[in-house]
Protein backbone atom coordinates (compact mmCIF):
# COMPACT_ATOMS: atom_id res chain seq x y z
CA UNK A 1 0.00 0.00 0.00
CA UNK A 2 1.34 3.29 -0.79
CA UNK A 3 1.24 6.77 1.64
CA UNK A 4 0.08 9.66 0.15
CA UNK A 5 0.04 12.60 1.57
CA UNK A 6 -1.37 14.54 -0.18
CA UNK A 7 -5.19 14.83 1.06
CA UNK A 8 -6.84 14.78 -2.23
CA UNK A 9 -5.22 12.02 -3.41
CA UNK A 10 -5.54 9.84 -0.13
CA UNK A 11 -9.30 10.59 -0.26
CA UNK A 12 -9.64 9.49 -4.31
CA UNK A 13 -7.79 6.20 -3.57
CA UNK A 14 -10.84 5.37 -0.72
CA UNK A 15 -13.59 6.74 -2.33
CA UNK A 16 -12.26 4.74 -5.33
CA UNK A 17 -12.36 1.09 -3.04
CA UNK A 18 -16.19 2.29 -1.56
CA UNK A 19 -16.99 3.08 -5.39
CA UNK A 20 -16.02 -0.66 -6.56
CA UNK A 21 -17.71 -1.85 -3.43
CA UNK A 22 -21.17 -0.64 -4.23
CA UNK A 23 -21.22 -1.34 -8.10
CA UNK A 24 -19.84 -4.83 -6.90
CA UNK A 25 -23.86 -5.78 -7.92
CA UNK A 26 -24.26 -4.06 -11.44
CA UNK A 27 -24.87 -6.37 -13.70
CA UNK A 28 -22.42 -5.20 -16.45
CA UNK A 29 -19.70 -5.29 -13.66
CA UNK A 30 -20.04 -8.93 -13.46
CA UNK A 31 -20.11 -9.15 -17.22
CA UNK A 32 -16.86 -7.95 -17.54
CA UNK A 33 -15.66 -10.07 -14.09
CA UNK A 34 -16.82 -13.07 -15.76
CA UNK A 35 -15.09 -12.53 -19.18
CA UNK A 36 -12.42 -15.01 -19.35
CA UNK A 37 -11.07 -12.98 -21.88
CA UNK A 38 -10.96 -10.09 -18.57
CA UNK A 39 -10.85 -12.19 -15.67
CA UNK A 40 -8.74 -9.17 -13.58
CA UNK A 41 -10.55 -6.43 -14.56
CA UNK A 42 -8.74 -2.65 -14.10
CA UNK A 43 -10.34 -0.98 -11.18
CA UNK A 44 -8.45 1.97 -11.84
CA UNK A 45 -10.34 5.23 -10.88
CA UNK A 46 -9.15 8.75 -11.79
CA UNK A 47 -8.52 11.58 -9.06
CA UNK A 48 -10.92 14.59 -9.49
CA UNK A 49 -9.81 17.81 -9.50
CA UNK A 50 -10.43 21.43 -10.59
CA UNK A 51 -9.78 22.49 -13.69
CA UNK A 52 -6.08 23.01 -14.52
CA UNK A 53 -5.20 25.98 -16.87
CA UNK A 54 -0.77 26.07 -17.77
CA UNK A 55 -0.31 29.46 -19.57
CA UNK A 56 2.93 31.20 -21.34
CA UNK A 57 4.57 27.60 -21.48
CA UNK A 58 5.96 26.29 -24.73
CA UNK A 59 3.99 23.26 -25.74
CA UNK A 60 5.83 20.06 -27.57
CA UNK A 61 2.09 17.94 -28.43
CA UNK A 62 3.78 15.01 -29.10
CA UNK A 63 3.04 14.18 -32.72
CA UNK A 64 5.34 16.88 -34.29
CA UNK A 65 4.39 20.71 -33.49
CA UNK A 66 5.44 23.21 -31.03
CA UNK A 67 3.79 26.17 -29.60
CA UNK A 68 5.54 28.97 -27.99
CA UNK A 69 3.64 30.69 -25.36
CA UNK A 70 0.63 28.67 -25.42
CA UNK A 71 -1.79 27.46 -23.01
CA UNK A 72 -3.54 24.13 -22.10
CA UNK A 73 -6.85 23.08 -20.25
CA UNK A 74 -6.96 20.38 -18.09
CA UNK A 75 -10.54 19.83 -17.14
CA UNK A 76 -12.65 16.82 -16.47
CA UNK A 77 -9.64 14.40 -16.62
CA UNK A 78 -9.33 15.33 -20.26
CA UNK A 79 -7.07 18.05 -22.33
CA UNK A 80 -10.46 20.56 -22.82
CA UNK A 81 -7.99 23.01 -24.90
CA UNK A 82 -5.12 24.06 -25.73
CA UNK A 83 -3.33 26.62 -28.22
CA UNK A 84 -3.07 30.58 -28.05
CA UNK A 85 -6.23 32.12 -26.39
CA UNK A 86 -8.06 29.29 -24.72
CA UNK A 87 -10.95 29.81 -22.61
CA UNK A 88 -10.35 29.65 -19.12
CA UNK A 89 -12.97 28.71 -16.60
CA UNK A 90 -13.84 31.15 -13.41
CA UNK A 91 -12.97 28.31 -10.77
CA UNK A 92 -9.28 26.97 -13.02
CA UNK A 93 -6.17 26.89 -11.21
CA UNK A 94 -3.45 28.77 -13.55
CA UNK A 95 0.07 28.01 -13.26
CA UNK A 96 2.36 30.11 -15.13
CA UNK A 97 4.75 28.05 -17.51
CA UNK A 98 6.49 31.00 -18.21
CA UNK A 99 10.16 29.74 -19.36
CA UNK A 100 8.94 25.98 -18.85
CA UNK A 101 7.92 23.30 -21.60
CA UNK A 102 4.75 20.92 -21.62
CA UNK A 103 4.82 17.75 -22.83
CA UNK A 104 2.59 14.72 -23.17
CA UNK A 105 4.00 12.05 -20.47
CA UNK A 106 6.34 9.83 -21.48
CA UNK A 107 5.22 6.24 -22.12
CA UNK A 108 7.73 3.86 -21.27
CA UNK A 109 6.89 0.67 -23.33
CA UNK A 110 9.13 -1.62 -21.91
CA UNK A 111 9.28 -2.06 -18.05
CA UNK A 112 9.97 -4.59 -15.79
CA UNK A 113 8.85 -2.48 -12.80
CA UNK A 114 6.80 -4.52 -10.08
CA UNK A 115 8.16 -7.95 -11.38
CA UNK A 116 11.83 -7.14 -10.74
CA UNK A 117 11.32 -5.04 -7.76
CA UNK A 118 13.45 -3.12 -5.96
CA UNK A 119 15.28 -4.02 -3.94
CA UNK A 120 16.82 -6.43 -6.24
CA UNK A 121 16.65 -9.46 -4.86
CA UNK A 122 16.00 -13.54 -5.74
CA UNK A 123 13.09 -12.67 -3.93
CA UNK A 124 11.42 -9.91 -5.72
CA UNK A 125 12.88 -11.39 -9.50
CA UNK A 126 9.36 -13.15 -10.59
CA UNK A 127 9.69 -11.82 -14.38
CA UNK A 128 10.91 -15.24 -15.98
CA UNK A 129 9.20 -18.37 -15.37
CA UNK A 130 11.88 -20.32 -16.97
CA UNK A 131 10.69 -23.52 -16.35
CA UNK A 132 9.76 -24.36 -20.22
CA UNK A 133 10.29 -22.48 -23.66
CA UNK A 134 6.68 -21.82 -23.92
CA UNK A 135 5.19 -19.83 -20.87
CA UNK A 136 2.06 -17.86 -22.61
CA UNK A 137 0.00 -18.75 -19.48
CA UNK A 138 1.47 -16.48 -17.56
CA UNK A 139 0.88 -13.30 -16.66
CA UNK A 140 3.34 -10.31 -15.86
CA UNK A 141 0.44 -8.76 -13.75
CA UNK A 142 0.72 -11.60 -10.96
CA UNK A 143 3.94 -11.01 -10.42
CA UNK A 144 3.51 -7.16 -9.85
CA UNK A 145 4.40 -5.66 -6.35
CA UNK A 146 2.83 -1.99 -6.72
CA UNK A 147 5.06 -0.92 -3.56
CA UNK A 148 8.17 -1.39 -5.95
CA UNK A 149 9.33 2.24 -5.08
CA UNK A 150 10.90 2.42 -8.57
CA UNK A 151 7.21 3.75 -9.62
CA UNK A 152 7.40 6.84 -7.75
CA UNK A 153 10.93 7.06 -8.97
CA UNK A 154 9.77 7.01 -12.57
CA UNK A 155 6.52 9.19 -11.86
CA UNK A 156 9.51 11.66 -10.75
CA UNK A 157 10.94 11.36 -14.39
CA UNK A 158 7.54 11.83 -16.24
CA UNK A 159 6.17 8.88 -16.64
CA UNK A 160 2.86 8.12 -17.02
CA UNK A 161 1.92 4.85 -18.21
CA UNK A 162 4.48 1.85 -18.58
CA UNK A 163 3.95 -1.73 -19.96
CA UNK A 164 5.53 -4.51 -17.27
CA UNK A 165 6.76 -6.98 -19.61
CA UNK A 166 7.79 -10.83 -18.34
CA UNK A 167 11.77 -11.37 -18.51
CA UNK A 168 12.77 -12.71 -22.12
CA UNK A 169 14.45 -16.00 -21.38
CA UNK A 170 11.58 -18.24 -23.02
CA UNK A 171 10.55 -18.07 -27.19
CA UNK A 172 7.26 -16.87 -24.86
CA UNK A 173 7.25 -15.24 -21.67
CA UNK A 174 4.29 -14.84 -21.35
CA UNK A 175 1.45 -11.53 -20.96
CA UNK A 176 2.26 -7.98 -20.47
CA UNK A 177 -0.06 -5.64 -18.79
CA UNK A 178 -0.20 -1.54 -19.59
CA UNK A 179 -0.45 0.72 -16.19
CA UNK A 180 -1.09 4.05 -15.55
CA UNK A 181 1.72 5.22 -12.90
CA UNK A 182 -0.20 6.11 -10.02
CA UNK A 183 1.13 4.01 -7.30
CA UNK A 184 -1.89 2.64 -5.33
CA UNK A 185 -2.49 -0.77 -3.39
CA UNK A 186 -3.29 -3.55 -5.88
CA UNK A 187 -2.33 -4.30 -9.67
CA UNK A 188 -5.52 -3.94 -10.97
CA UNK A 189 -5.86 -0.25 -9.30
CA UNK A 190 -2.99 0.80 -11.45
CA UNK A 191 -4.38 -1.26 -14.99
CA UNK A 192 -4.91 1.16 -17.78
CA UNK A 193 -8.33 0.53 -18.59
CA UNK A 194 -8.50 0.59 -22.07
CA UNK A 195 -5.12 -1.19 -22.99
CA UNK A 196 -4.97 -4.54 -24.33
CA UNK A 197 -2.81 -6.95 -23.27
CA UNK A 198 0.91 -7.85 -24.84
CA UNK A 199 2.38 -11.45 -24.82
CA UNK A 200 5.98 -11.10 -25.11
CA UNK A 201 8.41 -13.17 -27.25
CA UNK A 202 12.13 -13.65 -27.59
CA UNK A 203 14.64 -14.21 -30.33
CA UNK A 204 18.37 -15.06 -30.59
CA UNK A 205 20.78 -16.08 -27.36
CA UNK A 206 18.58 -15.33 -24.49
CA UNK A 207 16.42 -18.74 -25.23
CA UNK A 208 19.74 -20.68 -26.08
CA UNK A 209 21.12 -19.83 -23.03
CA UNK A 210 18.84 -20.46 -21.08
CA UNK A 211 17.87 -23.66 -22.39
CA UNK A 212 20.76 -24.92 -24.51
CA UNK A 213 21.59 -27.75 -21.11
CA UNK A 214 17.80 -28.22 -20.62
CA UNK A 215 17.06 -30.30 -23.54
CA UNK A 216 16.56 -26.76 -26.33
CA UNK A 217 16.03 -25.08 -28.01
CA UNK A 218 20.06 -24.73 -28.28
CA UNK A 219 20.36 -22.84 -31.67
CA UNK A 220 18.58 -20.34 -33.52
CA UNK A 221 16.64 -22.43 -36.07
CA UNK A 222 15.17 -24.60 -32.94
CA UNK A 223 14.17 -20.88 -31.76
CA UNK A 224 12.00 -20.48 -34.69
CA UNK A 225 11.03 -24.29 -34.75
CA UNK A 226 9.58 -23.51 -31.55
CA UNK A 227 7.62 -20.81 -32.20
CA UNK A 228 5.73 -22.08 -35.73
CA UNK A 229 5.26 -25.68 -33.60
CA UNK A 230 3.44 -23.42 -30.77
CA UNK A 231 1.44 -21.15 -33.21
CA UNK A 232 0.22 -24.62 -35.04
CA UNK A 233 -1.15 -25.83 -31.65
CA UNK A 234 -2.97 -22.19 -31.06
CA UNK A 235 -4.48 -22.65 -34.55
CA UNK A 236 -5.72 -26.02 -33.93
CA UNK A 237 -6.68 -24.72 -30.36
CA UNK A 238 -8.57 -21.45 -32.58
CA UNK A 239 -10.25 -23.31 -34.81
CA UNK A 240 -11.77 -25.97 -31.82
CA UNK A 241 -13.40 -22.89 -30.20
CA UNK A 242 -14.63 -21.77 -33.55
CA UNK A 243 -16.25 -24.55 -34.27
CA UNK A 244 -17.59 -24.40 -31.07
CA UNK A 245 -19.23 -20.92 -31.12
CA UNK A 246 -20.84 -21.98 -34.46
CA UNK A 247 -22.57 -25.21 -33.11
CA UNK A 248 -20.28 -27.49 -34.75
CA UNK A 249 -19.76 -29.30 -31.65
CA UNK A 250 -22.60 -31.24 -29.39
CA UNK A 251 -22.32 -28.32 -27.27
CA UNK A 252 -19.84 -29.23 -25.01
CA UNK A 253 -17.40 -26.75 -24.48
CA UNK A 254 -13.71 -27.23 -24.78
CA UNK A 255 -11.40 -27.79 -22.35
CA UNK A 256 -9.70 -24.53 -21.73
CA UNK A 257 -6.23 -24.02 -21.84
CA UNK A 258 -4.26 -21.11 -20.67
CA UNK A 259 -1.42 -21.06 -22.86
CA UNK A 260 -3.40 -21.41 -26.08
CA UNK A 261 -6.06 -19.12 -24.94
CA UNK A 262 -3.05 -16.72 -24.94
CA UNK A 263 -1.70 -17.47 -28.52
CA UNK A 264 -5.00 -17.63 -30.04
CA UNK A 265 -5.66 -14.06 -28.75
CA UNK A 266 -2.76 -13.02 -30.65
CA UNK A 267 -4.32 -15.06 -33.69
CA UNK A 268 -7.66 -13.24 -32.72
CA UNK A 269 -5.87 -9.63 -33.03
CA UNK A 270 -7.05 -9.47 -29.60
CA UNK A 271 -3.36 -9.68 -27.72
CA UNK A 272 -0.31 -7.40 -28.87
CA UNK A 273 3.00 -9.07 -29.93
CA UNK A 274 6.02 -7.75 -28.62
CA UNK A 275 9.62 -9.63 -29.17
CA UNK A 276 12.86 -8.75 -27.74
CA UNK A 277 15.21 -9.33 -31.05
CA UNK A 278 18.42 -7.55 -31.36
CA UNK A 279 19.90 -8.87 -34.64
CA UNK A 280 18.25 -7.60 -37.91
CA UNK A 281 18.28 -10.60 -39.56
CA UNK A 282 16.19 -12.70 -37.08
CA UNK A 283 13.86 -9.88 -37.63
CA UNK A 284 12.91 -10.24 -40.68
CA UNK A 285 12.60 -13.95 -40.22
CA UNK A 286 9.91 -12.98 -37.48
CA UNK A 287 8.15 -11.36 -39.83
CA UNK A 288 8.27 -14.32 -42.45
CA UNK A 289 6.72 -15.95 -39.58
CA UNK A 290 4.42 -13.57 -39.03
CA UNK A 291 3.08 -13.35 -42.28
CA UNK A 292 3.18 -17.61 -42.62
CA UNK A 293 0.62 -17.39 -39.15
CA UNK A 294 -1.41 -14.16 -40.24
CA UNK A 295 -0.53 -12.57 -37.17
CA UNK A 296 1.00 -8.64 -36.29
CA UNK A 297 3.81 -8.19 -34.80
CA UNK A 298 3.47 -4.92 -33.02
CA UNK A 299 7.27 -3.89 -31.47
CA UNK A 300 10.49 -5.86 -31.90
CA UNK A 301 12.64 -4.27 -28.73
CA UNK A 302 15.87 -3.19 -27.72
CA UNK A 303 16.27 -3.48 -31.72
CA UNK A 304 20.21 -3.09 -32.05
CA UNK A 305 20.05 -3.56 -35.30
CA UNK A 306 16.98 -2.20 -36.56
CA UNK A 307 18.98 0.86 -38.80
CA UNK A 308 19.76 -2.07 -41.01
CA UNK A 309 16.04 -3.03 -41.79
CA UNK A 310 14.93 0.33 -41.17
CA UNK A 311 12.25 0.15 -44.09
CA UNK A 312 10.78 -2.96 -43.96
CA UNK A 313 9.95 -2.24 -40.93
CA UNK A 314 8.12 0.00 -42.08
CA UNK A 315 6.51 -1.91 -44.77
CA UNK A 316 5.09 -4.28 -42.29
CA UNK A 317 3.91 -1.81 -40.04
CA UNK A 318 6.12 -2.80 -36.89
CA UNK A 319 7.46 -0.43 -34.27
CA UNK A 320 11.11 -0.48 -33.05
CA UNK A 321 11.58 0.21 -29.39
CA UNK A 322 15.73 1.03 -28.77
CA UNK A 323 17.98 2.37 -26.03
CA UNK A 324 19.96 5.58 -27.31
CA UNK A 325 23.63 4.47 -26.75
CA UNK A 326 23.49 0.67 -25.50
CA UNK A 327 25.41 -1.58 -27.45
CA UNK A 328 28.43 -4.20 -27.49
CA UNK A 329 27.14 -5.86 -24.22
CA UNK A 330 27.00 -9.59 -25.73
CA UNK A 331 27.27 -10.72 -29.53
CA UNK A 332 23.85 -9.74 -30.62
CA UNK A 333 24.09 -6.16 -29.35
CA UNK A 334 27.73 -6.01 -31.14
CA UNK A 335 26.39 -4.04 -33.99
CA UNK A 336 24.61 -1.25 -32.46
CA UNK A 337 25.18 2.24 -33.52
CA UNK A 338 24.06 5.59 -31.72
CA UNK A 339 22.19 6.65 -35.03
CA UNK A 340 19.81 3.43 -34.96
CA UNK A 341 16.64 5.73 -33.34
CA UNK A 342 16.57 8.41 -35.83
CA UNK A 343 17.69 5.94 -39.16
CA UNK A 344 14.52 4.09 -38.29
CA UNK A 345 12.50 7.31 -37.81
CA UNK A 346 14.08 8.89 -41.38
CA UNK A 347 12.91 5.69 -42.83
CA UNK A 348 9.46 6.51 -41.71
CA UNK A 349 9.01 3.57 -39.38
CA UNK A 350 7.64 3.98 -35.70
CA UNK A 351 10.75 4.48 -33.70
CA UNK A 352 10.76 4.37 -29.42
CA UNK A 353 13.21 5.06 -26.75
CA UNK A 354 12.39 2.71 -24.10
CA UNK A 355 13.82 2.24 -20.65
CA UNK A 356 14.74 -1.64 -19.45
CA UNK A 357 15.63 -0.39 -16.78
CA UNK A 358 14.69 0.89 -13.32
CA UNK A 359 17.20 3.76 -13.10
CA UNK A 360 17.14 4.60 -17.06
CA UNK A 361 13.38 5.09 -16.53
CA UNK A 362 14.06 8.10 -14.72
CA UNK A 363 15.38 9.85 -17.36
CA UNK A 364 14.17 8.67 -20.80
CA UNK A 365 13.47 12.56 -21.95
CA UNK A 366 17.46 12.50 -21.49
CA UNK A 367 18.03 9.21 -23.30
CA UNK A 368 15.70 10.65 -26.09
CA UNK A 369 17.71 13.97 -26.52
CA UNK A 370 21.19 11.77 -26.55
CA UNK A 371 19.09 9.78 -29.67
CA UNK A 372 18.30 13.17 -31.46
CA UNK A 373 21.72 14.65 -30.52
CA UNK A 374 23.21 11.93 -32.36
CA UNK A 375 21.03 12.29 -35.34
CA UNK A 376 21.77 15.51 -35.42
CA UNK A 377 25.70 15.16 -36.11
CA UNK A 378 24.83 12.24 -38.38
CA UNK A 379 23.15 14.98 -40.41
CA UNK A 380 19.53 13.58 -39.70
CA UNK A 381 17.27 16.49 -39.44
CA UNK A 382 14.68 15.78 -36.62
CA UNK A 383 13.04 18.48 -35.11
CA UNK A 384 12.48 18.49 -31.24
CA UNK A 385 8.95 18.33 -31.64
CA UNK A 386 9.24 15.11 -33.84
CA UNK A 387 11.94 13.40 -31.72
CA UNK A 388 9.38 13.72 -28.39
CA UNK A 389 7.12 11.02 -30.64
CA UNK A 390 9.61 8.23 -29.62
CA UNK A 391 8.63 8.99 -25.86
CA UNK A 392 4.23 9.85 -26.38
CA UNK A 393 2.70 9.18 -29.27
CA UNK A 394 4.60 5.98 -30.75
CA UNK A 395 5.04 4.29 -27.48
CA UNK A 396 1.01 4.57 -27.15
CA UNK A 397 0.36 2.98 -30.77
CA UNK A 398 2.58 0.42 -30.10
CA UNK A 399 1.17 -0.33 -26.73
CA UNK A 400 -2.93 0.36 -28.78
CA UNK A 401 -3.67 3.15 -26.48
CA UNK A 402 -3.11 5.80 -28.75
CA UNK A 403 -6.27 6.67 -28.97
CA UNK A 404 -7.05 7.63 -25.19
CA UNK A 405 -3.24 8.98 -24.57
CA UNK A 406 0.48 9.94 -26.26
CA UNK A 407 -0.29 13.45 -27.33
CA UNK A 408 -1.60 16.47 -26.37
CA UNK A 409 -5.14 16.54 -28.54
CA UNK A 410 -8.59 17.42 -27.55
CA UNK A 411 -10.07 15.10 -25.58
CA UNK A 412 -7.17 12.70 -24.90
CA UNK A 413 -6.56 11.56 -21.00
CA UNK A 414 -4.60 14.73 -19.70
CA UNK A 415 -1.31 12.76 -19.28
CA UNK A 416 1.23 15.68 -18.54
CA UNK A 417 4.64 16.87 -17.62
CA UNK A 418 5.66 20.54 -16.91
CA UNK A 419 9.46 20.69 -17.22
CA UNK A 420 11.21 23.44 -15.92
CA UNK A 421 13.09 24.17 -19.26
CA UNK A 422 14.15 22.15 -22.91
CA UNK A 423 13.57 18.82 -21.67
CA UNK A 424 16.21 17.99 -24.25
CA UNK A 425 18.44 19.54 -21.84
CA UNK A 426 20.53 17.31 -19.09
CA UNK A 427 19.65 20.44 -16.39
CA UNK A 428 16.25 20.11 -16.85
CA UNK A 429 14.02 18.29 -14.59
CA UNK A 430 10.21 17.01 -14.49
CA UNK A 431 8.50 19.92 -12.39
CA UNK A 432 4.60 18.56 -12.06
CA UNK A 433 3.13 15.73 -13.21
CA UNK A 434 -0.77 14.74 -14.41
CA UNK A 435 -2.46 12.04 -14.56
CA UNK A 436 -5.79 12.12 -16.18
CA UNK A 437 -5.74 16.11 -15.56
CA UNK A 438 -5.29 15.82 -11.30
CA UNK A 439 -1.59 16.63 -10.37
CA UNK A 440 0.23 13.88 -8.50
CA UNK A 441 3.67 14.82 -8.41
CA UNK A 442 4.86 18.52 -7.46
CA UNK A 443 8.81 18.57 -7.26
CA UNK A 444 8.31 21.68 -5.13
CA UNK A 445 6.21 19.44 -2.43
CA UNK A 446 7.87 16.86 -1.18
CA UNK A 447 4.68 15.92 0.88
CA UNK A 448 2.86 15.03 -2.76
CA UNK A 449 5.60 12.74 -3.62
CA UNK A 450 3.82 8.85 -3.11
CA UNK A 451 6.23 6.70 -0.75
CA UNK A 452 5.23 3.24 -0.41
CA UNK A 453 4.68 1.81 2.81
CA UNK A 454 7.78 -0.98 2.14
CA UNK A 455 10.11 1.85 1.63
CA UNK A 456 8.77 4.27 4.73
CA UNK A 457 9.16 1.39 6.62
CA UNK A 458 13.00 1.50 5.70
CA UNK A 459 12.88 5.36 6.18
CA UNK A 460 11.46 4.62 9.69
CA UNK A 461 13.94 1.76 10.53
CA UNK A 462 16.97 3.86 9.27
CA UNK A 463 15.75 7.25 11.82
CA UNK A 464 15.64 5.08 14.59
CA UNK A 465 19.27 4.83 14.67
């Protein structure tokens, strides 16, 4: 359970529990409980609060254009306006962004917050179940410890949604789940609502190694043996429930099964695929086996090599999620260049800078700016405004939440950051963060920060002395 201290926010987080409580009896509720598509349903609530108007601040919206001295509208949970002139309501708050910069928050789409908690211990590392090559019954989301303090850490950097992703040992590790970054006291209080899940795959010497003294896969073509013998069992297991549903059968249902249920969502279009792959060469055989399965791949990450296949990623509609500067740490990372991010964003493909990472999440507007830097010398012409897609906008598609969040449009969840300068710059820092247009980090307020009660115990312990 996290302390807030704010008032506001304390008060949201139990009206929120009493509001679940007495709609535990509407009828639609237990639709959606019963769904064993849904069986953890997000009880996420936003926190109210007034409306918000940011004036004289210059305004990055996350899908390519800046605005210098404009103003935005939080109201209702939801950006109400923004631009030069906008309307402001007789009972707003205004905070002056003169010299400052507004963003949309930065989506991190690969996290393994929660299920690698800190502190990093054997006991807190429940990301990789790797007990077999094939894991898609699991699910990232029962591993997730919301008191892992590294989410108030990250809401300090400007995040406000993250995927947790399983580990990538296995060909498949399993489902991701998409949260917004409020800390609160259960999983499914932090589940974006709207976000559908992931399953997450692996390619090249993670699997190997892993399994290469366990009976395989050892090489890379038992890799992708695996995966087309596991995506011929979910179409068998697809086309059982089909017949099924259109009273082929003698109306017995199937027996279910977890880890088929989980391919044939992907199958479905239902479940997002995204497959840690460094090498650009196992990438495009992914997408040979993508196309042989009729299924999407939505992000290959970390991506080394991506530069190489920069256009046909783009052809096939896949998103590249990439560290700025990490390379050279094992063989498949041995070709990474610091130009990767913007050659796949020249090439017109959906480029990310994603985190990994529990201290690199704290500063992925600084990770992004190293990426643009770098394209920059390379003679890459990005503007600011573009390069802020790899941490909003992109990160959201990629994640199929663009539509609710990523950018700073009308009507979009008021996901926020108020920097105190560039936030290209290495001096600047997140100054307030929103959620859903309510503020819940104020670097000038140390008593809105969230600590969780696992780390104020610490605090406690360490006073004592």
């Amino acid at each position: 359970m996290y302390t807030l201290s704010t008032p506001k926010l304390l008060l949201s987080l139990v009206v929120s529990s009493l509001l679940l409580s007495a709609c535990s009896d509407n009828e639609s509720a237990k639709q959606i409980a019963l769904d064993k598509n849904n069986p953890f349903p997000s009880t996420y609530q936003r926190i109210e609060s007034a409306p918000i108007v940011i004036t004289n601040v210059t305004i990055l919206d996350g899908i390519g254009n800046k605005i210098e001295e404009g103003e935005v509208l939080l109201k209702n949970g939801k950006i109400s306006a923004f631009g030069i002139g906008v309307p402001v309501p007789p009972d707003a708050i205004e905070i002056d962004g003169t010299g400052k910069w507004l963003t949309p928050g930065i989506i991190d789409n690969h996290s393994h917050l929660g299920v690698y908690a800190s502190p990093g211990t054997s006991s807190h590392a429940d990301g990789n179940e790797m007990t077999g090559p094939v894991t898609a019954e699991v699910w990232a989301e029962h591993s997730l410890w919301p008191q892992d303090p590294g989410f108030g850490r990250a809401l300090a950097g400007g995040v406000t949604s993250l995927q947790i992703l399983p580990g990538s040992a296995n060909l498949f590790g399993g489902r991701s789940v998409v949260v917004k970054n409020l800390p609160s006291r259960t999983m499914q209080d932090m589940k974006f609502p709207e976000a559908p899940y992931g399953i997450k795959m692996a390619c090249g010497e993670n699997p190997k190694r892993v399994y290469g003294e366990k009976g395989g896969p050892m090489t890379r073509m038992a890799n992708v043996a695996g995966y087309r013998k596991a995506w011929i069992e979910a179409q068998a297991y697809q086309q059982t429930w089909s017949d099924y549903e259109a009273g082929a059968k003698d109306g017995k249902a199937p027996m279910r099964d977890l880890r088929l249920e989980t391919l044939a969502g992907v199958l479905d279009g239902d479940i997002i695929v995204h497959m840690h792959c460094y090498r650009a060469d196992e990438m495009a055989i992914m997408m040979d086996v993508m196309k042989e399965f009729n299924y999407q791949i939505g992000t290959f990450h970390h991506a080394v090599e991506a530069y190489k296949i920069a256009d046909k990623l783009a052809e096939n509609n896949v998103c590249s999620a990439m560290w700025a500067d990490w390379w050279g740490f094992k063989m498949e990372a041995y070709d990474g260049i610091r130009e990767n991010v913007p050659m796949v964003h020249q090439a017109g493909a959906c480029a990310i800078v994603h985190s990994d990472d529990a201290i690199g999440i704290q500063r992925l507007n600084q990770e992004a700016a190293k990426a643009w830097s770098d394209g920059v010398r390379a003679g890459i012409d990005i503007s600011q405004a573009d390069a802020w897609r790899w941490l909003s906008a992109n990160p959201a598609k990629s994640l199929g939440i663009f539509e609710h969040t990523g950018s700073i449009e009308k009507g979009k969840n008021a996901d926020v950051v108020l920097w105190s300068g560039d936030p290209f710059s290495s001096y600047t820092q997140a100054e307030k963060v929103f959620i859903d247009g309510a503020m819940v980090y104020d670097r000038a307020d140390p008593e809105s920060w969230p600590v969780s009660d696992f780390e104020l115990g610490q605090i406690a312990q360490g006073d004592a002395k």
